[in-house]
Protein backbone atom coordinates (compact mmCIF):
# COMPACT_ATOMS: atom_id res chain seq x y z
CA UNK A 1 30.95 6.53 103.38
CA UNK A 2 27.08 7.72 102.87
CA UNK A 3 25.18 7.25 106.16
CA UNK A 4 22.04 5.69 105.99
CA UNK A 5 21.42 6.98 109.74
CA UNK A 6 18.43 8.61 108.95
CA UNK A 7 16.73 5.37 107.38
CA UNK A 8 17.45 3.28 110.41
CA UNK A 9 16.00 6.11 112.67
CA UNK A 10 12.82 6.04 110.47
CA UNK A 11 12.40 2.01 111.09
CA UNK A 12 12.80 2.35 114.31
CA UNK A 13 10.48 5.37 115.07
CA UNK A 14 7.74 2.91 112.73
CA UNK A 15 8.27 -0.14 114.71
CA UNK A 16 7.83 2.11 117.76
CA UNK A 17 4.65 2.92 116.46
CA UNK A 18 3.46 -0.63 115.82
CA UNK A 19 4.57 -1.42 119.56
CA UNK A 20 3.71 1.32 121.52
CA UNK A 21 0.02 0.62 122.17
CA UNK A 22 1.82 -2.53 124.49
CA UNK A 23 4.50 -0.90 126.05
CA UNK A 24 3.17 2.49 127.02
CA UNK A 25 0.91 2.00 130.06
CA UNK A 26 -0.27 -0.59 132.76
CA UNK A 27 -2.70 -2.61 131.42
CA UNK A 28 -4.03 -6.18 132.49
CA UNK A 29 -3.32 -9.19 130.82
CA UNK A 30 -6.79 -9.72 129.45
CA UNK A 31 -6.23 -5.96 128.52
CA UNK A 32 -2.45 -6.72 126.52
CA UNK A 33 -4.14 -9.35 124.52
CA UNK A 34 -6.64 -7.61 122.96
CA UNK A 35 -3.86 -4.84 122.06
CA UNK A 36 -2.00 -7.61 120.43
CA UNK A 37 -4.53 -9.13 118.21
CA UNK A 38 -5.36 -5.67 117.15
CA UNK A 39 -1.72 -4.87 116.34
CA UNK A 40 -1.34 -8.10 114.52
CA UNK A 41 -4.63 -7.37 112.29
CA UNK A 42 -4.34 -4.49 111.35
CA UNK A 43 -2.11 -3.31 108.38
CA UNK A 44 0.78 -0.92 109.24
CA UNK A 45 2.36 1.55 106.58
CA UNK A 46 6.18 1.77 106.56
CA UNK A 47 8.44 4.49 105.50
CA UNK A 48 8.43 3.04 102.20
CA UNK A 49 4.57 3.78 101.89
CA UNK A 50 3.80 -0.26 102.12
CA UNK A 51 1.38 -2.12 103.95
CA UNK A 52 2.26 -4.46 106.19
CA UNK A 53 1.41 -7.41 108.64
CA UNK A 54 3.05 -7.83 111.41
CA UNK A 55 3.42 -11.37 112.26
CA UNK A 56 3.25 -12.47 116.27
CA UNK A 57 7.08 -13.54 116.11
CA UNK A 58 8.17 -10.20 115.12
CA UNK A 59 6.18 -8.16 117.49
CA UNK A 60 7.36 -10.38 120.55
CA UNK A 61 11.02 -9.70 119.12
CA UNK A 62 10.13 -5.49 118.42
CA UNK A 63 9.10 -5.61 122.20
CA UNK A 64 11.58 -7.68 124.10
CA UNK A 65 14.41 -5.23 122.13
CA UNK A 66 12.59 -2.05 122.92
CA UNK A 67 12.13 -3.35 126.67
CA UNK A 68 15.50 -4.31 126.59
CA UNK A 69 17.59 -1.36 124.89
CA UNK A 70 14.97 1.57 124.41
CA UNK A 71 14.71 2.78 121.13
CA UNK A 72 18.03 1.79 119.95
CA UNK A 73 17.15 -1.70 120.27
CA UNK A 74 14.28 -0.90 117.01
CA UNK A 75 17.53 0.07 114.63
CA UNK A 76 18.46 -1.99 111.98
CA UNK A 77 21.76 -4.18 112.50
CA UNK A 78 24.76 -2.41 110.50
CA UNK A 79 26.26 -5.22 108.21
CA UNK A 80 29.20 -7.00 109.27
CA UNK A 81 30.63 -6.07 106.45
CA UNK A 82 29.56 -3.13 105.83
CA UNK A 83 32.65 -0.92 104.04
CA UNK A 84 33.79 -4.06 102.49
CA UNK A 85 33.39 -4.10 99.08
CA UNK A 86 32.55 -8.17 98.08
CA UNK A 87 30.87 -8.02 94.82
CA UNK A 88 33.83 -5.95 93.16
CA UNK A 89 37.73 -6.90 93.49
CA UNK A 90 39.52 -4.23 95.16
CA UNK A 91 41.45 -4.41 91.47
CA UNK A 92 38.98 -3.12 89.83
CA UNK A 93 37.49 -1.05 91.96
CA UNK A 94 40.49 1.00 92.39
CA UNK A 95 40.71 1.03 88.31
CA UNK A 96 37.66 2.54 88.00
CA UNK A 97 37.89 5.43 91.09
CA UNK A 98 41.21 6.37 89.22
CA UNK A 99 39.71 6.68 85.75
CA UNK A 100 36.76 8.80 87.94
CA UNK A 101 39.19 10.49 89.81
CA UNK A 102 41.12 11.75 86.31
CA UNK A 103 38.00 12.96 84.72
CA UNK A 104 35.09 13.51 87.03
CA UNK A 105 32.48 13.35 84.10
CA UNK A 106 32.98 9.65 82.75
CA UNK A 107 29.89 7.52 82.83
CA UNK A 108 29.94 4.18 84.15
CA UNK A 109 29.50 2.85 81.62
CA UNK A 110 32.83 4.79 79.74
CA UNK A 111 34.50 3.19 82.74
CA UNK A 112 33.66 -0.09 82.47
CA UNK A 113 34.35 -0.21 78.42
CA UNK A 114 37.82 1.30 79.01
CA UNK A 115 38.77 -1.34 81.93
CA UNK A 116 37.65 -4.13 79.20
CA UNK A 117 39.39 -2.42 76.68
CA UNK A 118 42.95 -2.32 79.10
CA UNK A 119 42.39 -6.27 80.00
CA UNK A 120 40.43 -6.23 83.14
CA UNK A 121 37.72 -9.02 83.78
CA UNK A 122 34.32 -6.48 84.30
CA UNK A 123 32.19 -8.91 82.90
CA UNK A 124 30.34 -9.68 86.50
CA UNK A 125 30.43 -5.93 87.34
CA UNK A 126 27.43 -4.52 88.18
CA UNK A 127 26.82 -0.80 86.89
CA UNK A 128 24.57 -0.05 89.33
CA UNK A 129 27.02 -1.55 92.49
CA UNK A 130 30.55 0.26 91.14
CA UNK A 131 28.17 3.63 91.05
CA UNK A 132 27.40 3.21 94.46
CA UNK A 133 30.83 1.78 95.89
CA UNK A 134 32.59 5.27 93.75
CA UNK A 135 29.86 7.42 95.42
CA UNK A 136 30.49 6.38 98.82
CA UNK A 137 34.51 7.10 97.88
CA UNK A 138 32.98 10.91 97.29
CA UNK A 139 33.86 9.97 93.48
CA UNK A 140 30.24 11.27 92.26
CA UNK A 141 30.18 11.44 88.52
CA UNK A 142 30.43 15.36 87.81
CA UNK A 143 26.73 16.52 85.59
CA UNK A 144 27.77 19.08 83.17
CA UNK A 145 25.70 22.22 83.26
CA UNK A 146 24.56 21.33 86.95
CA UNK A 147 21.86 23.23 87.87
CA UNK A 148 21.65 21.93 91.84
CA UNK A 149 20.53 24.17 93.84
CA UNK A 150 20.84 26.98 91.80
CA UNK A 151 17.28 27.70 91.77
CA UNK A 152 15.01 30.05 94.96
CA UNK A 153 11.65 29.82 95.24
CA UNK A 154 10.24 33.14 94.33
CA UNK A 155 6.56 34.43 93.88
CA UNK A 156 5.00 38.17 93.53
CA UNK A 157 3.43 39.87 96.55
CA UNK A 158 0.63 41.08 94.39
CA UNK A 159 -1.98 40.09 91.62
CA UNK A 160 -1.59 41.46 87.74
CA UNK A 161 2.10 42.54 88.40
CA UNK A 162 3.59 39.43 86.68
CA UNK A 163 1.43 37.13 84.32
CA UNK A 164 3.04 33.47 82.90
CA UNK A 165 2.26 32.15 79.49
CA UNK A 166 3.15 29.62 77.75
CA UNK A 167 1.61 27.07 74.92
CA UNK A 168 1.10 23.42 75.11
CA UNK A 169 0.34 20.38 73.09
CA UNK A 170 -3.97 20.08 74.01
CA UNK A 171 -5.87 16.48 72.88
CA UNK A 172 -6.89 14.77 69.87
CA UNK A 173 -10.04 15.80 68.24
CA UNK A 174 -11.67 15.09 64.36
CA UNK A 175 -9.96 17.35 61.78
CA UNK A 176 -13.02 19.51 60.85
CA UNK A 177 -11.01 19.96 57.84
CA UNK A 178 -11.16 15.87 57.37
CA UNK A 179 -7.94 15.86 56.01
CA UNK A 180 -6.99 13.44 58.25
CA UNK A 181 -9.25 11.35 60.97
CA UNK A 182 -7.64 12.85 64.15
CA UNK A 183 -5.90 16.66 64.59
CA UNK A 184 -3.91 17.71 67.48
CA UNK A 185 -5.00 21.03 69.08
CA UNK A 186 -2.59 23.51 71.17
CA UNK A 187 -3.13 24.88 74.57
CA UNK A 188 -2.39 28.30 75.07
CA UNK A 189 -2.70 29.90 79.12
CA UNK A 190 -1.88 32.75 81.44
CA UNK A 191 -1.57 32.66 84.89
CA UNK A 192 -1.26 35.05 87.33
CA UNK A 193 2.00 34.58 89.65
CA UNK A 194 0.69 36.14 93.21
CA UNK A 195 -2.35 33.63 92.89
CA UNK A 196 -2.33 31.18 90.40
CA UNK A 197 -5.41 32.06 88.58
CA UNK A 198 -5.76 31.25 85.16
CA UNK A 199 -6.35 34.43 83.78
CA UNK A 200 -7.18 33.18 80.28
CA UNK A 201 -6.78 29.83 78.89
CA UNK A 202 -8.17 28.20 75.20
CA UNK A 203 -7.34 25.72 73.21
CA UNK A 204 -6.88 25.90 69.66
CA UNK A 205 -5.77 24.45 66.54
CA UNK A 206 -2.54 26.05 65.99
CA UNK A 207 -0.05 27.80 67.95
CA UNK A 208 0.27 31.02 65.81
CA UNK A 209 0.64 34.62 66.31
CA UNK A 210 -3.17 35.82 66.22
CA UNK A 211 -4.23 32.65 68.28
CA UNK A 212 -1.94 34.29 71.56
CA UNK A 213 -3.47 37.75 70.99
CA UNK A 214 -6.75 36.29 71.18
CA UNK A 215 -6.16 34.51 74.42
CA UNK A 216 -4.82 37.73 75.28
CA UNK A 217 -7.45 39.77 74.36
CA UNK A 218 -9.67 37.65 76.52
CA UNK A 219 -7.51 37.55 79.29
CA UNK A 220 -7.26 41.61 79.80
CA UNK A 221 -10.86 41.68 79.47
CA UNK A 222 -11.61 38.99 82.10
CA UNK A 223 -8.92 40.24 84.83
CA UNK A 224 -7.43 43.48 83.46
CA UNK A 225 -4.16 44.93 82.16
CA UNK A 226 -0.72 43.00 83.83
CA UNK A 227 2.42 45.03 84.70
CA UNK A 228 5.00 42.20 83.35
CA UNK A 229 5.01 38.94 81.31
CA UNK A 230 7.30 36.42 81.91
CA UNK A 231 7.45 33.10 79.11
CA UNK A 232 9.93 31.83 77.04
CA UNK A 233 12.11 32.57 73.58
CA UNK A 234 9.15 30.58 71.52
CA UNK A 235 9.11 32.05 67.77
CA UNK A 236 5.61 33.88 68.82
CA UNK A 237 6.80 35.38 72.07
CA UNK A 238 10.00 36.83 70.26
CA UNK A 239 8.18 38.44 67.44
CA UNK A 240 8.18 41.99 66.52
CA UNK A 241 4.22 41.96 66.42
CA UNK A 242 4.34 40.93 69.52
CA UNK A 243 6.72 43.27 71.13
CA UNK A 244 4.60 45.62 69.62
CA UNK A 245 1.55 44.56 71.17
CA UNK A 246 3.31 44.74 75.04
CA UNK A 247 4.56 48.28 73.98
CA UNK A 248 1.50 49.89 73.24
CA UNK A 249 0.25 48.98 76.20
CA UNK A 250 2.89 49.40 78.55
CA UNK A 251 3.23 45.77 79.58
CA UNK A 252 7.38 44.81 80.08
CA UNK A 253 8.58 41.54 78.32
CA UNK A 254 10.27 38.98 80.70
CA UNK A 255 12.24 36.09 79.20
CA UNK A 256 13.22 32.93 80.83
CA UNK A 257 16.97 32.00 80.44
CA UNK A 258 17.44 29.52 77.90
CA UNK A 259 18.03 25.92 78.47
CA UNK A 260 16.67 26.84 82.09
CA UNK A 261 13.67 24.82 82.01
CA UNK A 262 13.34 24.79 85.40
CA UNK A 263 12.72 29.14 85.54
CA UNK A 264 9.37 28.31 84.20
CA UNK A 265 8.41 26.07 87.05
CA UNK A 266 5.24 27.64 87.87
CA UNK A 267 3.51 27.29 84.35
CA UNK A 268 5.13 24.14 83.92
CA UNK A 269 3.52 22.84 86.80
CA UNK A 270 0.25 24.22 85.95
CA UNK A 271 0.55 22.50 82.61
CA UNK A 272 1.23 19.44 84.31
CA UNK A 273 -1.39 19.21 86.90
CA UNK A 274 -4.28 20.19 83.48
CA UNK A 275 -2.68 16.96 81.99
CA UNK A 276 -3.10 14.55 85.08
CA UNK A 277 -6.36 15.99 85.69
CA UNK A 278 -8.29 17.42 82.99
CA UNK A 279 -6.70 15.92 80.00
CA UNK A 280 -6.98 12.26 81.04
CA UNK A 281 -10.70 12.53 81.14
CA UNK A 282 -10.95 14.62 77.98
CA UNK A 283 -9.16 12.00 76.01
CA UNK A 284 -12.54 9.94 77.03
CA UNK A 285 -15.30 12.44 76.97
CA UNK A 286 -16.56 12.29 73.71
CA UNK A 287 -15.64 15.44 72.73
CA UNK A 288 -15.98 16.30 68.85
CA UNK A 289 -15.42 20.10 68.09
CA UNK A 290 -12.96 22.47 69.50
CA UNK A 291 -15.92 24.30 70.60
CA UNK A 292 -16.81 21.77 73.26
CA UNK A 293 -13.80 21.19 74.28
CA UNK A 294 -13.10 24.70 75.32
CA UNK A 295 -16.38 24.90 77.27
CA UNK A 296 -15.24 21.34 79.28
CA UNK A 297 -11.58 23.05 80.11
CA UNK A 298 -13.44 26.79 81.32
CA UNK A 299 -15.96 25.00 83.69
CA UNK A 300 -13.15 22.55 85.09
CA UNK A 301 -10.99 25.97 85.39
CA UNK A 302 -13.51 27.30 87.69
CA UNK A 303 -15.18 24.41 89.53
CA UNK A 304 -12.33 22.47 89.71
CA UNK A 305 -8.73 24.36 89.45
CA UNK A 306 -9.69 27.87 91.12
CA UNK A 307 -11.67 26.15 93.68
CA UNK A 308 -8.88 24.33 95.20
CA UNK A 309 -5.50 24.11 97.80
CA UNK A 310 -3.44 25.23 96.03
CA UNK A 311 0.00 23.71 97.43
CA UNK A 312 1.90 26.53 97.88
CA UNK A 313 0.20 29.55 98.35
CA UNK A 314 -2.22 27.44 100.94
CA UNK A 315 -5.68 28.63 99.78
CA UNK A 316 -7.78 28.38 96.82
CA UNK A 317 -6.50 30.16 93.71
CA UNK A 318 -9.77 32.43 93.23
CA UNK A 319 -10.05 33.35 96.84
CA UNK A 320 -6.28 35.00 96.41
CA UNK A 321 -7.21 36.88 93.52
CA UNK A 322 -10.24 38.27 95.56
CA UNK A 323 -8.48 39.67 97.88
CA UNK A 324 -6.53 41.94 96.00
CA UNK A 325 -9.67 42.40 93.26
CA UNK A 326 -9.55 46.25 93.95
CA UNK A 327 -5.82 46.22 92.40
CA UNK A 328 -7.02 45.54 89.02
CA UNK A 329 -6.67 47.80 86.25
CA UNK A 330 -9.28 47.93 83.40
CA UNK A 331 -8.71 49.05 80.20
CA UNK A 332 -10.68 50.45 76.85
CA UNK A 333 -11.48 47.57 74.49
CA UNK A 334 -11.32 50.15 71.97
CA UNK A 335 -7.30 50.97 73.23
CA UNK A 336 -6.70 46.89 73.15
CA UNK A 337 -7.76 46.38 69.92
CA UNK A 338 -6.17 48.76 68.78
CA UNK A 339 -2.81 48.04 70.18
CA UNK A 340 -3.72 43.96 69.50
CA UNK A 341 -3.26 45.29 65.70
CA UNK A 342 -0.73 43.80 63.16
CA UNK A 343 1.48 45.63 61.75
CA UNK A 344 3.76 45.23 58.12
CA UNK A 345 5.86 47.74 56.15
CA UNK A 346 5.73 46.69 52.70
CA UNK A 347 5.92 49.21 49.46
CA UNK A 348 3.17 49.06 47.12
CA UNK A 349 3.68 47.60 44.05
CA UNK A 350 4.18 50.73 41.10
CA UNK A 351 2.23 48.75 38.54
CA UNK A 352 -0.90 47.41 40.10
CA UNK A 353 -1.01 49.61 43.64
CA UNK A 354 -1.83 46.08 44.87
CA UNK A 355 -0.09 45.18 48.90
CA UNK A 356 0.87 41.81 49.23
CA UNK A 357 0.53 40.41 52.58
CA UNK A 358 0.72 36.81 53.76
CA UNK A 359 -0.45 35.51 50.19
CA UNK A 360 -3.20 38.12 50.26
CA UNK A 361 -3.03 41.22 48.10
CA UNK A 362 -5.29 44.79 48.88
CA UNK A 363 -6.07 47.33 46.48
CA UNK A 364 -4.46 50.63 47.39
CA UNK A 365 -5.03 53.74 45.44
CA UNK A 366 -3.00 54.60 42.27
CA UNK A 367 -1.29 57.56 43.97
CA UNK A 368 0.38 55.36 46.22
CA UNK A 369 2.15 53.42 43.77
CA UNK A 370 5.89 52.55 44.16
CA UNK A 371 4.95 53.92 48.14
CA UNK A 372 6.71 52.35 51.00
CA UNK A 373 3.28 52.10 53.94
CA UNK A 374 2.69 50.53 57.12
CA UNK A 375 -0.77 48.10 56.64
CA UNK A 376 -2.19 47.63 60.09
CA UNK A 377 -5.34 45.28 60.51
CA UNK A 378 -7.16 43.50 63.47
CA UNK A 379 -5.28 39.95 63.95
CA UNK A 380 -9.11 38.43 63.45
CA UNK A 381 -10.11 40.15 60.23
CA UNK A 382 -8.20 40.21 57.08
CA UNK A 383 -10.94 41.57 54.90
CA UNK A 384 -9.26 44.90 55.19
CA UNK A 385 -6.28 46.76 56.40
CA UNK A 386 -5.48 49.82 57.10
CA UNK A 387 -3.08 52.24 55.29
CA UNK A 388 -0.40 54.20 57.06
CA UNK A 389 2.59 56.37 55.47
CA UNK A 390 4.64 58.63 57.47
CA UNK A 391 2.64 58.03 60.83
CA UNK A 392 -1.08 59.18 59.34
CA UNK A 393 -3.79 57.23 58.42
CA UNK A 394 -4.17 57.30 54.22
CA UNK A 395 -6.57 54.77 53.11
CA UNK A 396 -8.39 51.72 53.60
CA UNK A 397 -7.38 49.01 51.39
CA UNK A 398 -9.46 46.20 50.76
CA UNK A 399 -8.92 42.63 50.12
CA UNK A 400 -8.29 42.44 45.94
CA UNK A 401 -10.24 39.45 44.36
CA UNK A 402 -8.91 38.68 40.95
CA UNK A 403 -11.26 39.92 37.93
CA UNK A 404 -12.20 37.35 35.21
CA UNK A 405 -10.97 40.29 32.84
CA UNK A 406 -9.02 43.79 32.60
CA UNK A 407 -11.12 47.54 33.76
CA UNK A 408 -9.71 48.99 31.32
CA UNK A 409 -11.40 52.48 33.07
CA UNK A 410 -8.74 52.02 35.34
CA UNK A 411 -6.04 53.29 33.11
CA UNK A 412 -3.94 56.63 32.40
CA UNK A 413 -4.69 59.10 29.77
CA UNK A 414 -1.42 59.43 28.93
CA UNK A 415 -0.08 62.67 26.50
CA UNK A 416 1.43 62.31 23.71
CA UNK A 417 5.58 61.91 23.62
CA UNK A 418 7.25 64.90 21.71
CA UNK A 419 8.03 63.08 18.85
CA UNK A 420 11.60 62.85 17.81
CA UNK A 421 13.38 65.97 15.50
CA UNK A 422 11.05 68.42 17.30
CA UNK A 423 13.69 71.15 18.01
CA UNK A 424 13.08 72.33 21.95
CA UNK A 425 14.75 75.60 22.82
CA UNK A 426 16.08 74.06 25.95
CA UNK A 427 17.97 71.11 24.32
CA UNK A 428 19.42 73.61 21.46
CA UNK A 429 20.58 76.40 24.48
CA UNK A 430 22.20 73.50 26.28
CA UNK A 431 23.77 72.23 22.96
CA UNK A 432 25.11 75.67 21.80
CA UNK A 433 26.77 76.61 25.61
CA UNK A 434 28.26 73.48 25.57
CA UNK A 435 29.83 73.36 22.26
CA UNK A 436 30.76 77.00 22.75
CA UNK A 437 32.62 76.03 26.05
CA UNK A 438 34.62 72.48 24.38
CA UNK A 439 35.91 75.60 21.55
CA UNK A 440 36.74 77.99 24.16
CA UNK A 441 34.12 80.81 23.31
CA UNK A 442 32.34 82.91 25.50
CA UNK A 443 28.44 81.84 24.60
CA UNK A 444 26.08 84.55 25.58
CA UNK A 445 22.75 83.78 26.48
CA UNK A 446 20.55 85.00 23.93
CA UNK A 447 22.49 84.42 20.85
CA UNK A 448 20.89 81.23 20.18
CA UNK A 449 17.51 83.28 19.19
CA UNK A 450 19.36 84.74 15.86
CA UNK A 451 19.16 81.63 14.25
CA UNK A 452 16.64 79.58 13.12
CA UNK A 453 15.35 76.24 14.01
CA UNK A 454 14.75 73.57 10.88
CA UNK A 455 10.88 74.36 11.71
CA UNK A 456 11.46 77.67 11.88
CA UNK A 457 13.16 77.57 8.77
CA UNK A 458 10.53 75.94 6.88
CA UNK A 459 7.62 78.66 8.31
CA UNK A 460 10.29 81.43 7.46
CA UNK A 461 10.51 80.05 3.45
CA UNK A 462 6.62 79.52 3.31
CA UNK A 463 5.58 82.59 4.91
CA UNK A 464 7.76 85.10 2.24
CA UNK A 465 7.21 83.27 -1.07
CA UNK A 466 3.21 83.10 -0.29
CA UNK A 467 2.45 79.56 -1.01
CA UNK A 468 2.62 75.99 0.93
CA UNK A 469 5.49 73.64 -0.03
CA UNK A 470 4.80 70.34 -1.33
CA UNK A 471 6.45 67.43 0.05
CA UNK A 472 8.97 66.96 -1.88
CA UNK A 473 9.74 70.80 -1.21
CA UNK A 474 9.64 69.97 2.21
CA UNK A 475 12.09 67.05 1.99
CA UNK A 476 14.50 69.27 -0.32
CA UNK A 477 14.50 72.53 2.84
CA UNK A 478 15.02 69.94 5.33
CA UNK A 479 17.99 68.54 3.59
CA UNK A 480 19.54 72.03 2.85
CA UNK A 481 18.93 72.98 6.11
CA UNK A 482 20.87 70.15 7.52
CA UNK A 483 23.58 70.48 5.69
CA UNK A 484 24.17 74.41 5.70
CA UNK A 485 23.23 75.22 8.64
CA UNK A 486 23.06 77.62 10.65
CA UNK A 487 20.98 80.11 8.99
CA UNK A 488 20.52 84.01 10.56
CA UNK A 489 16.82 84.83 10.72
CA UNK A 490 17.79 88.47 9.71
CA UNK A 491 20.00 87.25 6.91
CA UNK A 492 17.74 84.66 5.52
CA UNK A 493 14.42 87.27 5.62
CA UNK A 494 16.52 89.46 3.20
CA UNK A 495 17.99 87.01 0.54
CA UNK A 496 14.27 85.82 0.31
CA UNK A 497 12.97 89.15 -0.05
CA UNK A 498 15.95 90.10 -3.13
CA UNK A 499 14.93 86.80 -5.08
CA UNK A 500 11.34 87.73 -5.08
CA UNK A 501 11.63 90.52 -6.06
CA UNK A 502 14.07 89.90 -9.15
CA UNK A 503 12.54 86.32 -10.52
CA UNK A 504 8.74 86.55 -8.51
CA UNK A 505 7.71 83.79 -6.30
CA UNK A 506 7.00 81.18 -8.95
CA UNK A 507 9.95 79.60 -9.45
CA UNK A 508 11.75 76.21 -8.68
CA UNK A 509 12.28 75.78 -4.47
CA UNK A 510 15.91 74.98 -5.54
CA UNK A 511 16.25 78.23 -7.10
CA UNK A 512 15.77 80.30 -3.93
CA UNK A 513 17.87 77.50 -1.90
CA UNK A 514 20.91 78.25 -4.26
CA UNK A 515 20.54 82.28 -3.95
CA UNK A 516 20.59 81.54 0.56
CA UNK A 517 23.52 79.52 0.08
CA UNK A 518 25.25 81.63 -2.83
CA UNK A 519 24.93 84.78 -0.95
CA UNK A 520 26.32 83.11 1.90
CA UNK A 521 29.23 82.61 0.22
CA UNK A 522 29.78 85.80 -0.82
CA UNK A 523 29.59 87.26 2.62
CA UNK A 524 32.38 85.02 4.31
């Protein structure tokens, strides 16, 4: 059974307390009496943290029993029946330790269902009573996931070697937007673990990405650059950017264990006493823009928070952090804000050169069409961002606002496609090696100059009879050449030549076409 030892001693070392102005020393009677009605005006706090009266009944009992027994005549009476168990039947009560005893995790109340349930009378059963009677049988109910006393105390020996942040739910103010009447704004903090300083700590209306690296931002520049953060597996915290961000400056990422609330109990706390404290009279301040509401919270940080006990370390916050100023490492704005950049890989589109980012687009340059870049910008301007492609700095893109109409300046000259039927040396090579390997013939490289191209046919028959062809000419060569071809330049030269100079250059284009392809005939 549970011993309640230690309450009894407490009652009795009270009710010493009341008693012992009478029975410690000689005094007179005149003397007692005065020590009495002051002991039964006076209001006494018990171990309970009540106030009480003692009446003049009780104090002559509290002294007789001291007088009589010493201290152990203070102590509580043990009950009679103490052990006994009277409000439960020993029936049931034995029920319900054996359904505890079979499975340590059933709830009183699965207990007292499952007694019903099996025909038992627990209808006068109280929960509270069967708990206690199966606690004092060592039958506590088993907590899954128990986390008692699994925790230490711990704490860093120094300042800046381990920062906590975390982000809260802040207080109601107008929506400046006036979207709706009220808005709620988010609390963002760090704190230093060796003292307890708030490093940094705004509120603001969202709990995004760029609003951390701006408390951030603030926070290096105020007390200089930490060695570790610790905080938990939030969305923000997790994030590449992020990561990013601790990289470039060296900082290590800590991460609480999750579903371990209880590894966070420094920020938590500090959370809860800017709730009890500063948020209750917030809520009634009258404050109307974020603006003054941040300028409230930084004067109650330093008048208020850093300027007192602070429980466990034993000294005020700010003094701590004094004492250890000299350990504080500054850093270049110029290297945080450049390592407080954000960073996306996107490829630029082939059409437009345009990046899209977020629902924003930037104009890149046409070169870098089709590209994939890395667009870096500061996390409090998006009017521009920076271009990056293979670890170098290309460009600076800026924000693209939509035209009412086309540039059409912006546009290619493009040349003109080779139209189709132009005969390219290249295309009739390749044609002529490849036939001549499908037939099994050696093709030699050169060969395909000995014959004549359909344009090259058409120059050839102009050039020796002396005269341009008409169209319909034309259209007659180009058929004949499609249809006997190939033609020898060599061969062709010297039919043309014998024609002319038998029947002149005057006649019919058909007759000199019927002479190419009758002497052709002739020399098979």
């Amino acid at each position: 059974m549970e011993d309640d030892e230690e309450k009894r001693r407490e009652w009795a070392e009270f009710r010493f307390g009341v008693i012992a102005p009478l029975v410690c020393g000689e005094y007179s009677r005149s003397e007692r009496e005065i020590i009495r009605r002051g002991i039964l005006a006076k209001s006494h706090t018990n171990p309970e943290g009540q106030g009480w009266f003692v009446s003049e009944r009780t104090l002559r009992k509290w002294v007789a029993s001291y007088l009589k027994l010493g201290l152990a005549g203070l102590y509580d009476n043990r009950r009679s029946t103490r052990g006994v168990y009277t409000a439960i039947s020993a029936e049931i009560l034995e029920a319900a330790a054996e359904k505890r005893r079979e499975l340590q995790s059933r709830s009183i109340r699965d207990i007292l269902h499952q007694l019903e349930v099996e025909g038992l009378d627990v209808s006068n059963v109280s929960k509270t009573t069967l708990n206690d009677h199966l606690n004092r049988l060592g039958l506590k109910k088993e907590k899954p996931y128990s986390d008692q006393g699994a925790y230490q105390p711990w704490e860093k020996r120094h300042i800046n070697v381990l920062w906590q942040t975390d982000c809260s739910d802040g207080v109601w103010l107008p929506d400046p937007a006036g979207l709706k009447k009220v808005k709620m704004t988010s609390l963002i903090t760090f704190i230093d673990d060796a003292s307890r300083v708030c490093t940094h700590g705004e509120f603001y209306w969202s709990e995004k990405l760029p609003n951390l690296m701006d408390c951030f931002r603030k926070a290096v520049a105020k007390r200089g650059l930490v060695e570790k953060l610790y905080m938990d597996n939030g969305a923000i915290f997790r994030s590449n950017q992020w990561r990013s961000v601790c990289a470039e400056l060296g900082i290590t990422q800590k991460f609480a264990e999750k579903q371990r609330a209880p590894g966070k109990g420094k920020v938590e706390r500090h959370y809860l006493t800017i709730q009890r404290s500063f948020y209750k009279e917030a809520e009634h301040a009258d404050l109307r823009t974020l603006e003054e509401l941040n300028e409230f919270f930084w004067a109650w940080l330093d008048l208020r928070y850093h300027n007192e006990i602070h429980s466990r370390i034993k000294q005020r916050p700010i003094e701590r952090w004094q004492q250890e100023e000299h350990r504080v490492k500054r850093v270049s704005p110029e290297r945080v804000r450049e390592a407080l950049k954000l960073r996306v890989n996107r490829k630029v589109n082939f059409r437009t050169a345009l990046i899209s980012i977020d629902g924003r687009q930037y104009q890149a340059s046409k070169a870098l069409g089709g590209d994939q870049v890395q667009a870096r910008w500061p996390f409090d301007c998006t009017e521009q961002v920076e271009v990056w492609k293979q670890g170098e700095l290309v460009e600076i893109a800026k924000l693209y606002v939509v035209p009412t109409d086309i540039d059409y300046s912006k546009r290619p000259t493009r040349e003109p496609d080779i139209a189709p039927g132009v005969v390219l040396p290249g295309s009739r090579r390749y044609r002529q090696a490849l036939v001549a390997r499908y037939k099994g013939v050696a093709f030699k490289p050169g060969e395909e100059d000995l014959f004549l191209t359909e344009g090259q046919f058409l120059e050839r028959i102009t050039v020796v009879l002396g005269r341009e062809l008409s169209d319909s000419e034309k259209s007659l060569c180009s058929e004949f050449y499609l249809r006997a071809r190939p033609f020898r330049k060599d061969i062709i030269q010297e039919i043309l030549e014998k024609s002319i100079a038998e029947k002149g250059q005057g006649r019919h284009i058909n007759f000199y076409l019927r002479r190419i392809e009758d002497t052709r005939l002739k020399m098979r």
